[in-house]
Protein backbone atom coordinates (compact mmCIF):
# COMPACT_ATOMS: atom_id res chain seq x y z
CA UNK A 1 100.84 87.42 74.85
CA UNK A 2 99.53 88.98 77.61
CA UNK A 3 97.33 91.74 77.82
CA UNK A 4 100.12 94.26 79.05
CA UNK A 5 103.40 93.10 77.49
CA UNK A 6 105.93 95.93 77.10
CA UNK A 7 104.15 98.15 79.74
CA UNK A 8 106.87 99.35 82.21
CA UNK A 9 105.64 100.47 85.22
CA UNK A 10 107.72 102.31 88.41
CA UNK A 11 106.10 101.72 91.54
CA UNK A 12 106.95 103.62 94.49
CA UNK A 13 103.99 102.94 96.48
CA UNK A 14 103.78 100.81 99.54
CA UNK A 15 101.61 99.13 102.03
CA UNK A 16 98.45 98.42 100.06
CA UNK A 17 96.62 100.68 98.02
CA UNK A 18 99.46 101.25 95.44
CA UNK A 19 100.75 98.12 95.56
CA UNK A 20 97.35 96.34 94.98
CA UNK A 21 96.93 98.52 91.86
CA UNK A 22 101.08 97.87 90.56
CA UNK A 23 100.29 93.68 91.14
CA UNK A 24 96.99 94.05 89.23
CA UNK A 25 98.94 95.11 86.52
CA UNK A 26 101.40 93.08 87.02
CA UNK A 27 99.28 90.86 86.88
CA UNK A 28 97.99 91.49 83.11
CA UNK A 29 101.52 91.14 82.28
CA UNK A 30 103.45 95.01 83.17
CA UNK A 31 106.82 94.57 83.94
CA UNK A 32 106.39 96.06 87.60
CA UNK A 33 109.28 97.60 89.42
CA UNK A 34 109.17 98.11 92.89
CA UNK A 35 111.25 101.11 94.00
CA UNK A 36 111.61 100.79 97.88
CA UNK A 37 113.87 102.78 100.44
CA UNK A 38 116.35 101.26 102.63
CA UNK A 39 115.15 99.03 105.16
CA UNK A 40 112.08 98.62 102.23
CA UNK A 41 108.27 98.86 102.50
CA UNK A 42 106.96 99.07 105.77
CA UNK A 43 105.09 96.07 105.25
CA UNK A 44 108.08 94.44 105.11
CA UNK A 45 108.18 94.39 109.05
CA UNK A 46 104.50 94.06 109.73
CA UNK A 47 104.22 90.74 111.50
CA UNK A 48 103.16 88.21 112.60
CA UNK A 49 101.92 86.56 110.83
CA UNK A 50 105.07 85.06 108.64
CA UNK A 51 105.39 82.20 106.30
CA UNK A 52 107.31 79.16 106.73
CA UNK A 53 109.97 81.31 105.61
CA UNK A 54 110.00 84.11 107.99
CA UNK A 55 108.57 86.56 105.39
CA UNK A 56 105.65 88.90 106.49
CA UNK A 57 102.55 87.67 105.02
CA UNK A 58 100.75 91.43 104.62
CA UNK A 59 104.38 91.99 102.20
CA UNK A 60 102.93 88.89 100.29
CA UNK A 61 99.79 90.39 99.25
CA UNK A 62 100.15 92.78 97.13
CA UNK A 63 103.92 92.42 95.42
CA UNK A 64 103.92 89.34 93.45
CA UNK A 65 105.22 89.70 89.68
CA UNK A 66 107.08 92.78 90.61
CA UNK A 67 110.97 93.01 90.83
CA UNK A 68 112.71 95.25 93.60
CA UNK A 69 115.21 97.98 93.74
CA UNK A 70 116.21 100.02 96.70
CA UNK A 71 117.11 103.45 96.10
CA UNK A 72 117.54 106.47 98.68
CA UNK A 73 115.26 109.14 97.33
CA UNK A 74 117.33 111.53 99.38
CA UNK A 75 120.74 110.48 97.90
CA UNK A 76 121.54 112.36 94.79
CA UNK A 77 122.82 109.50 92.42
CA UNK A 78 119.21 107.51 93.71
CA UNK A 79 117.44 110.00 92.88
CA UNK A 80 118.83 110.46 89.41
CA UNK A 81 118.30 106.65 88.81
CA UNK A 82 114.70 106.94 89.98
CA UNK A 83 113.93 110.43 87.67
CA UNK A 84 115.61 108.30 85.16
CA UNK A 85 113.08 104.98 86.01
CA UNK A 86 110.22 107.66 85.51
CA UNK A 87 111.81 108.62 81.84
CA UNK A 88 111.52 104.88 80.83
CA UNK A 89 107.93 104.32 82.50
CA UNK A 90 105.23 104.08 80.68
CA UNK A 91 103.22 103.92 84.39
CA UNK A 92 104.46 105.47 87.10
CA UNK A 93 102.21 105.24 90.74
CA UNK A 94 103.00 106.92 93.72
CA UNK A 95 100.68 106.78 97.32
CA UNK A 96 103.08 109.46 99.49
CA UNK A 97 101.16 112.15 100.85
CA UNK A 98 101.01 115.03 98.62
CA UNK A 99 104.60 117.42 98.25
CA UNK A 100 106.61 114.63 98.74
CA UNK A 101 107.58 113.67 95.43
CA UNK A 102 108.19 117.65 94.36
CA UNK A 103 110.89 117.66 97.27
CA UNK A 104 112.59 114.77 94.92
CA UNK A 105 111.71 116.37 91.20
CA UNK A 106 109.16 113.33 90.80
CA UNK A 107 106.34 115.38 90.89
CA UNK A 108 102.90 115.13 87.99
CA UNK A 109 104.42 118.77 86.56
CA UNK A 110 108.49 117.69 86.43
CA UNK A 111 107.96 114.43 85.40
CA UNK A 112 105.32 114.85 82.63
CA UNK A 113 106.92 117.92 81.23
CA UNK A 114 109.96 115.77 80.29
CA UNK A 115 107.83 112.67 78.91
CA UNK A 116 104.21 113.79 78.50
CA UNK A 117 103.12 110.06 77.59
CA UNK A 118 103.96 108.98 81.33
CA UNK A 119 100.42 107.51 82.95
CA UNK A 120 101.28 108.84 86.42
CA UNK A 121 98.81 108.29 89.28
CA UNK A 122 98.52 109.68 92.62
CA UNK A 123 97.08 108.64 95.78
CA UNK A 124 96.19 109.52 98.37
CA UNK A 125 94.43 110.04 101.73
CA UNK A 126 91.80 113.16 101.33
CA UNK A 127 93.52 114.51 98.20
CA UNK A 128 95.51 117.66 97.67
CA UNK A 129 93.47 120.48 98.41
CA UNK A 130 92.37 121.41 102.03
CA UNK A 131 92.92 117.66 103.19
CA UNK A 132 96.54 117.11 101.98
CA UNK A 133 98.30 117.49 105.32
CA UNK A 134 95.77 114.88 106.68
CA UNK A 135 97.56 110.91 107.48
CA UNK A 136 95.22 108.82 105.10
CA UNK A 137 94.83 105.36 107.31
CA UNK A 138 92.56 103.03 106.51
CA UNK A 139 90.58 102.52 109.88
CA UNK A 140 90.69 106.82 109.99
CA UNK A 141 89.13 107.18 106.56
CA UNK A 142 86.75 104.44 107.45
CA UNK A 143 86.01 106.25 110.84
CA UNK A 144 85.45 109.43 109.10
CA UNK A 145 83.49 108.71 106.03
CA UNK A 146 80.40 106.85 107.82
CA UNK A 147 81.37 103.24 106.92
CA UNK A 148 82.10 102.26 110.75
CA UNK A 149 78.49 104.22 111.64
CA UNK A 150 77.14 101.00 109.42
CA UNK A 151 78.83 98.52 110.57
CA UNK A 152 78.52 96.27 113.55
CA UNK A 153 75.54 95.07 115.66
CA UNK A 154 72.68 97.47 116.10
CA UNK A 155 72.90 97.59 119.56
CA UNK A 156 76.74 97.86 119.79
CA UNK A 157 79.84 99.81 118.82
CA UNK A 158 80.41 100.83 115.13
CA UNK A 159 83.00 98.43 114.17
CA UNK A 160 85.73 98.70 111.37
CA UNK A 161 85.63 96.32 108.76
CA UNK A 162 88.19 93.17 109.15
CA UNK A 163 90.20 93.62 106.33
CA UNK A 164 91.71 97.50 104.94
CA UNK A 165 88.65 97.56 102.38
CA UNK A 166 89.20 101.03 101.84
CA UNK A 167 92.60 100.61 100.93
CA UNK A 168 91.74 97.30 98.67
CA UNK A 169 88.95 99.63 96.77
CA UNK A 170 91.05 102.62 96.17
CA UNK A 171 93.75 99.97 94.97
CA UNK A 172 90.61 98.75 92.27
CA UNK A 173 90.24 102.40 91.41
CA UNK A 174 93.50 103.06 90.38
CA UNK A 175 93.88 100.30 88.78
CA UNK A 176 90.67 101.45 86.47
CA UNK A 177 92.00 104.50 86.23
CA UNK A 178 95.84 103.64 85.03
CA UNK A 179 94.13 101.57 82.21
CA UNK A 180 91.43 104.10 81.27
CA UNK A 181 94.38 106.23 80.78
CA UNK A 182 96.53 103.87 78.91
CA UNK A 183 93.79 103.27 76.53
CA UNK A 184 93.18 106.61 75.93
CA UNK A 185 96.95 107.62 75.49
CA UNK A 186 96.41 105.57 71.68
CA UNK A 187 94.02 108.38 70.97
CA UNK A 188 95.81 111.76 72.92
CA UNK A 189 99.09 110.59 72.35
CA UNK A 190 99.78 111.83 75.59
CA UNK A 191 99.69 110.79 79.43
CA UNK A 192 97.57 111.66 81.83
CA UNK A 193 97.72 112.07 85.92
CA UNK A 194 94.83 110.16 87.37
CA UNK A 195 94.08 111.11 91.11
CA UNK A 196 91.70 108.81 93.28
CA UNK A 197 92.10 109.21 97.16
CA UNK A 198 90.84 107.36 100.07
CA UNK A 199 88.16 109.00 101.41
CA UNK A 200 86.07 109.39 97.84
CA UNK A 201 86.79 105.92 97.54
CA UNK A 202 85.27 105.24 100.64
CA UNK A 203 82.22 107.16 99.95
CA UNK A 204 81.50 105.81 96.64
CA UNK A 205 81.75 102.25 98.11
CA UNK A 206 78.81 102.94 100.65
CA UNK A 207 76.70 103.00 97.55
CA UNK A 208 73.07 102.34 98.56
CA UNK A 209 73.88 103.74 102.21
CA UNK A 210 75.25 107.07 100.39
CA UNK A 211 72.16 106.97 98.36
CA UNK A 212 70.05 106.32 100.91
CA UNK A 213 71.66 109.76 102.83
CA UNK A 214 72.00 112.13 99.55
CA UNK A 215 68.55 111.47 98.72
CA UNK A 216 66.54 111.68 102.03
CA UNK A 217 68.91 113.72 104.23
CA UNK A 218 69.08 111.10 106.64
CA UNK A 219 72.39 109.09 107.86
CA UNK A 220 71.70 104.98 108.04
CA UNK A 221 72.53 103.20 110.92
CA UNK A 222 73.92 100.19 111.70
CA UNK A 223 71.46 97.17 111.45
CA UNK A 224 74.09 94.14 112.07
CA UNK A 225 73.49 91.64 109.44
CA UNK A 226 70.68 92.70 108.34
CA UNK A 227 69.66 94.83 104.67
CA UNK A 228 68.11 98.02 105.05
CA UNK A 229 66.04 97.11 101.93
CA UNK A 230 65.21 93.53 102.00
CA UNK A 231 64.12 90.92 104.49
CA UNK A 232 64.60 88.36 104.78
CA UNK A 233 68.74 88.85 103.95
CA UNK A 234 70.66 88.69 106.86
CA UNK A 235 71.78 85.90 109.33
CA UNK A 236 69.84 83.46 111.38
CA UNK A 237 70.38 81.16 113.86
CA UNK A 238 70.28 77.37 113.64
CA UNK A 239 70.99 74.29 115.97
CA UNK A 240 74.82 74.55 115.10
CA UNK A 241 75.61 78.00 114.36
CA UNK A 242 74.92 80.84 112.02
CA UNK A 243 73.22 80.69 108.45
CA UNK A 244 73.39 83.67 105.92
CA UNK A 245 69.91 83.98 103.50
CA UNK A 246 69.17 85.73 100.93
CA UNK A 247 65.52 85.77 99.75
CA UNK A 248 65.44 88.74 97.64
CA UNK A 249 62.11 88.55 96.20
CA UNK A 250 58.58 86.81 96.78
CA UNK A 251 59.51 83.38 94.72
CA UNK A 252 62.21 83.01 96.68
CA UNK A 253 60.48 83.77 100.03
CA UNK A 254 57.92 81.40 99.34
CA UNK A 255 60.43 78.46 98.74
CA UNK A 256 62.08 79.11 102.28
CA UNK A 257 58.98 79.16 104.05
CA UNK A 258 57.76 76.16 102.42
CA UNK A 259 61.35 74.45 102.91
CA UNK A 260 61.41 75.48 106.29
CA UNK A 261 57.67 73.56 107.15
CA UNK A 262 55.89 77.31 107.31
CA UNK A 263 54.07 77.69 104.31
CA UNK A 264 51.28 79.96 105.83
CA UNK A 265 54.23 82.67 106.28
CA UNK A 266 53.71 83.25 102.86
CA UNK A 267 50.02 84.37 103.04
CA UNK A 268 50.31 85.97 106.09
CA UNK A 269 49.11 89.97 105.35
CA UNK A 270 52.35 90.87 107.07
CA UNK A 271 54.40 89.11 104.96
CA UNK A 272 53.42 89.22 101.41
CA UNK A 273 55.35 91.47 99.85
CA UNK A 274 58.94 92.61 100.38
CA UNK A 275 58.19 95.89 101.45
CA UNK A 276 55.52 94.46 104.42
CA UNK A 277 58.22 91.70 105.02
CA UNK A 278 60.70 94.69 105.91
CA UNK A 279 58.51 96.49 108.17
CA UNK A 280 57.76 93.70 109.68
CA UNK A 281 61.17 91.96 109.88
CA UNK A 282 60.90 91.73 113.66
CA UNK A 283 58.31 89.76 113.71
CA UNK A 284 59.03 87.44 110.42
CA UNK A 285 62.60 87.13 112.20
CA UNK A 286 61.34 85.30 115.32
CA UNK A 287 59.48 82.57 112.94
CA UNK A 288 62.36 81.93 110.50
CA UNK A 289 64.45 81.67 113.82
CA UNK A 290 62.09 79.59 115.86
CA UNK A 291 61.80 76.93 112.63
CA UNK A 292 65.64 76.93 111.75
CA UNK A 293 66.83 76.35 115.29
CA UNK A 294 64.88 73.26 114.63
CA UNK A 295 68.41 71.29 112.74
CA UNK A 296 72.04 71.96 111.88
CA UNK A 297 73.41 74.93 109.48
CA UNK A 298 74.25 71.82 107.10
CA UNK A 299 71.37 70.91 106.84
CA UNK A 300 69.65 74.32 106.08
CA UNK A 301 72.00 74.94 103.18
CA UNK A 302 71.77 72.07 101.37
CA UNK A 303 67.86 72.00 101.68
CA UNK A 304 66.90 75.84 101.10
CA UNK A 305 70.06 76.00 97.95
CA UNK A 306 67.89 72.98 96.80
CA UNK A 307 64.59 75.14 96.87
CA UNK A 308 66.73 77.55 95.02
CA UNK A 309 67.22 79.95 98.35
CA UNK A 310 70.67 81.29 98.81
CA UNK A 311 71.98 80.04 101.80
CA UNK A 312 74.83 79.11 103.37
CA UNK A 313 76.69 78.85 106.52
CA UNK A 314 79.46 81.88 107.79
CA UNK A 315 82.72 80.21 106.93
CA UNK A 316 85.96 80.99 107.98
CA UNK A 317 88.64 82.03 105.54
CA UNK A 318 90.21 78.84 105.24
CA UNK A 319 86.51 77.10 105.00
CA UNK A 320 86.09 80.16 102.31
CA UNK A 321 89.57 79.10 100.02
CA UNK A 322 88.07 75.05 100.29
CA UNK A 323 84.65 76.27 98.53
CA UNK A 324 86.39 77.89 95.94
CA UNK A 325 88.40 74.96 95.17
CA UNK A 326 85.96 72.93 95.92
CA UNK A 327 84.24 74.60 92.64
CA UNK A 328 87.24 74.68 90.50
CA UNK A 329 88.33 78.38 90.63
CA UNK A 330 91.39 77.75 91.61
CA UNK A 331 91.82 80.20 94.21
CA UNK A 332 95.46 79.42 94.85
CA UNK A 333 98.32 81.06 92.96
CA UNK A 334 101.56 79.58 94.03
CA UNK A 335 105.37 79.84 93.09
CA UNK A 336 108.79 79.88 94.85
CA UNK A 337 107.08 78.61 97.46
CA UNK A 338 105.18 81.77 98.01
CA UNK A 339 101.45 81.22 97.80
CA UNK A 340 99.08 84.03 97.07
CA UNK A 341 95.78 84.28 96.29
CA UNK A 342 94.88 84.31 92.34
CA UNK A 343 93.93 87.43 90.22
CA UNK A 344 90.03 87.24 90.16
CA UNK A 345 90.30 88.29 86.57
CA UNK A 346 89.35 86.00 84.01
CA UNK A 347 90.45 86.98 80.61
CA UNK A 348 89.94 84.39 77.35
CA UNK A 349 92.72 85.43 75.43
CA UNK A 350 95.25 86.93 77.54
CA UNK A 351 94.67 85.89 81.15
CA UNK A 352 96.52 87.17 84.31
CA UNK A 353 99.12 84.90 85.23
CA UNK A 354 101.93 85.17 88.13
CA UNK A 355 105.54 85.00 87.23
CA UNK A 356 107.28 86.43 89.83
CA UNK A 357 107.18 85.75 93.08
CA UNK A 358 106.84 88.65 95.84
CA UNK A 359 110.33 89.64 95.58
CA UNK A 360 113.18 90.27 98.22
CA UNK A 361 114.25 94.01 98.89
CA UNK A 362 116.91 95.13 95.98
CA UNK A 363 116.58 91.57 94.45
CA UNK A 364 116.80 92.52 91.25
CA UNK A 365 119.01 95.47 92.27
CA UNK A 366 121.77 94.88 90.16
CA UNK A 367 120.15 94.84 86.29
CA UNK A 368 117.76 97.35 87.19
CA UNK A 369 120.89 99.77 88.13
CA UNK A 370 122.70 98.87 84.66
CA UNK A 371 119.72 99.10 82.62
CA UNK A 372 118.77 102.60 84.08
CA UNK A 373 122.45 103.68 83.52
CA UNK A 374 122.69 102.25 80.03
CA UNK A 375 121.77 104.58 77.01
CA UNK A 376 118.29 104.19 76.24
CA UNK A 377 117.22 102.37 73.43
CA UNK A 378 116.25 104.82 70.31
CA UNK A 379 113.12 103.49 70.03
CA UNK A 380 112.34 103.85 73.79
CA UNK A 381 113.21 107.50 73.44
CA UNK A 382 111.44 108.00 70.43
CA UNK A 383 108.15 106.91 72.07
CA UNK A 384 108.36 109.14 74.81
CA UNK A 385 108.57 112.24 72.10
């Protein structure tokens, strides 16, 4: 059985966040359903790129094991249906920007005063308070919360990241938060709203680089590839292309200069401990670089992950997918001839598994209709009391 059976959960989220967080528990086994307008979630339309099938790719992400129905939150009999979804939910998830749902009576306050067991989370851009009337994009929040200040070259523009990260980690979030609430609904007996917006998210994520500013009062700047804490960790050049190291303490700093024919870098008085190595990192740079230009990225990795250095070579994605398979971690979920990439969580005794594939808008249209406009099963009702 899987970890979630007989978990019902009413998405009306789209794009990413939400979505990420419905699949993950879809994932675990929830039986997800996907409440979309007409014309569907805007992903929907977001291409190229497409599959062999026509089908926007982004769509693809994020909606596997979920089933869809489209109803018009603005059309009375819809909305009904929908309030009615909520009743039979023990999950509901909702990323609109905050008011929205009230206009339709889906709101935290209507819905949980008519089944108080209802997990319902919320999210959103910069939460409800003063931020609430603010669009919550993912290149704006990373814009505005520092994380484009730290990223990119040091001598160049602050750069977004190249995938929605904020988005992906306020997706993880919920998804903590939906089953820290589920979990502790066996104690309360009750639900419980959990809130999680974009631009704490974001913050939280900077981690050391937050750190670094709440504790010394000063904003980190960008430094490229290279750690603000530890050298050497970065990139360096070879006679093919780039190779990423990580040498994060003085064993392993000693095997790279010794695999790299520099063994005196070791004793060298500006070298010998991390924090010199740092301070130094100009000048330590220009050795490593000088040596390693010296053969091919290949050859680097094999030698210095030999010596029991961390190294590799910057892969593409599709370079990045033949490693893991390469390994065995089957990286690759696929079915209906829609492939997707594979929950990353491993469970022994109840592990994620996909069943459905990312569906068509209102492809399951039909039963969900009749079973929202059938009586409710007694027991259904009497868990929700």
């Amino acid at each position: 059985m899987s970890a979630l059976s007989g978990v019902i959960v009413a998405d009306f989220s789209r794009v990413l966040a939400g979505p990420l967080a419905a699949m993950n528990l879809g994932d675990l086994g929830a039986n997800v359903i996907k409440v979309e307008p007409p014309g569907g979630d805007e992903t929907r339309s977001w291409q190229p790129p497409v599959d062999d099938q026509g089908r926007s790719t982004y769509f693809q992400t994020v909606n596997r094991n979920k089933r869809s129905v489209t109803l018009d939150l603005k059309n009375e009999s819809d909305r009904a249906l929908a309030f009615e979804l909520a009743m039979r939910a023990d999950v509901l998830i909702e990323n609109f920007r905050p008011g929205t749902m009230a206009r339709f009576g889906l709101d935290w306050e209507s819905v949980h005063s008519a089944h108080p067991t209802l997990v319902y989370c919320s999210i959103t851009g910069f939460g409800e308070g003063a931020g609430a009337e603010m669009p919550g994009y993912d290149p704006l929040i990373q814009a505005l919360s520092g994380m484009m200040s730290v990223t990119g070259p040091s001598d160049g523009e602050a750069s977004k990241v190249g995938v929605a990260l904020v988005d992906v980690i306020a997706g993880l979030n919920a998804t903590a938060g939906i089953l820290a609430a589920l979990h502790d609904r066996k104690t309360l007996r009750e639900g419980q709203r959990v809130e999680v917006n974009l631009l704490s998210s974001a913050l939280a994520a900077l981690a050391n680089q937050s750190s670094a500013f709440l504790n010394t009062g000063h904003s980190p700047g960008r430094l490229g590839n290279v750690h603000p804490s530890i050298e050497p960790f970065s990139t360096f050049s070879t006679a093919t292309g780039p190779i990423m190291i990580c040498a994060g303490n003085d064993r392993q700093f000693r095997q790279l200069v010794v695999t790299i024919g520099a063994p005196t870098l070791a004793e060298d008085p500006r070298f010998t401990s991390n924090q010199k190595r740092v301070e130094n990192r100009d000048a330590l740079r220009s050795e490593l670089d000088q040596r390693l230009c010296l053969d091919s990225v290949e050859y680097w990795s094999e030698a210095l992950n030999e010596a029991g250095v961390p190294a590799g070579p910057v892969n593409d994605i599709g370079a990045g997918f033949g490693l893991a398979e390469s390994l065995g971690l089957d990286p690759v979920a696929e079915i209906d001839g829609a492939r997707t990439t594979s929950s990353p969580i491993g469970l022994s005794a109840s592990p994620a598994e996909v069943r459905l594939a990312p569906p068509g808008l209102d492809d399951h249209g039909v039963e969900i209709r009749e079973w929202l406009r059938a009586p409710r099963d007694p027991a259904e009702a009497a868990d929700q009391n």
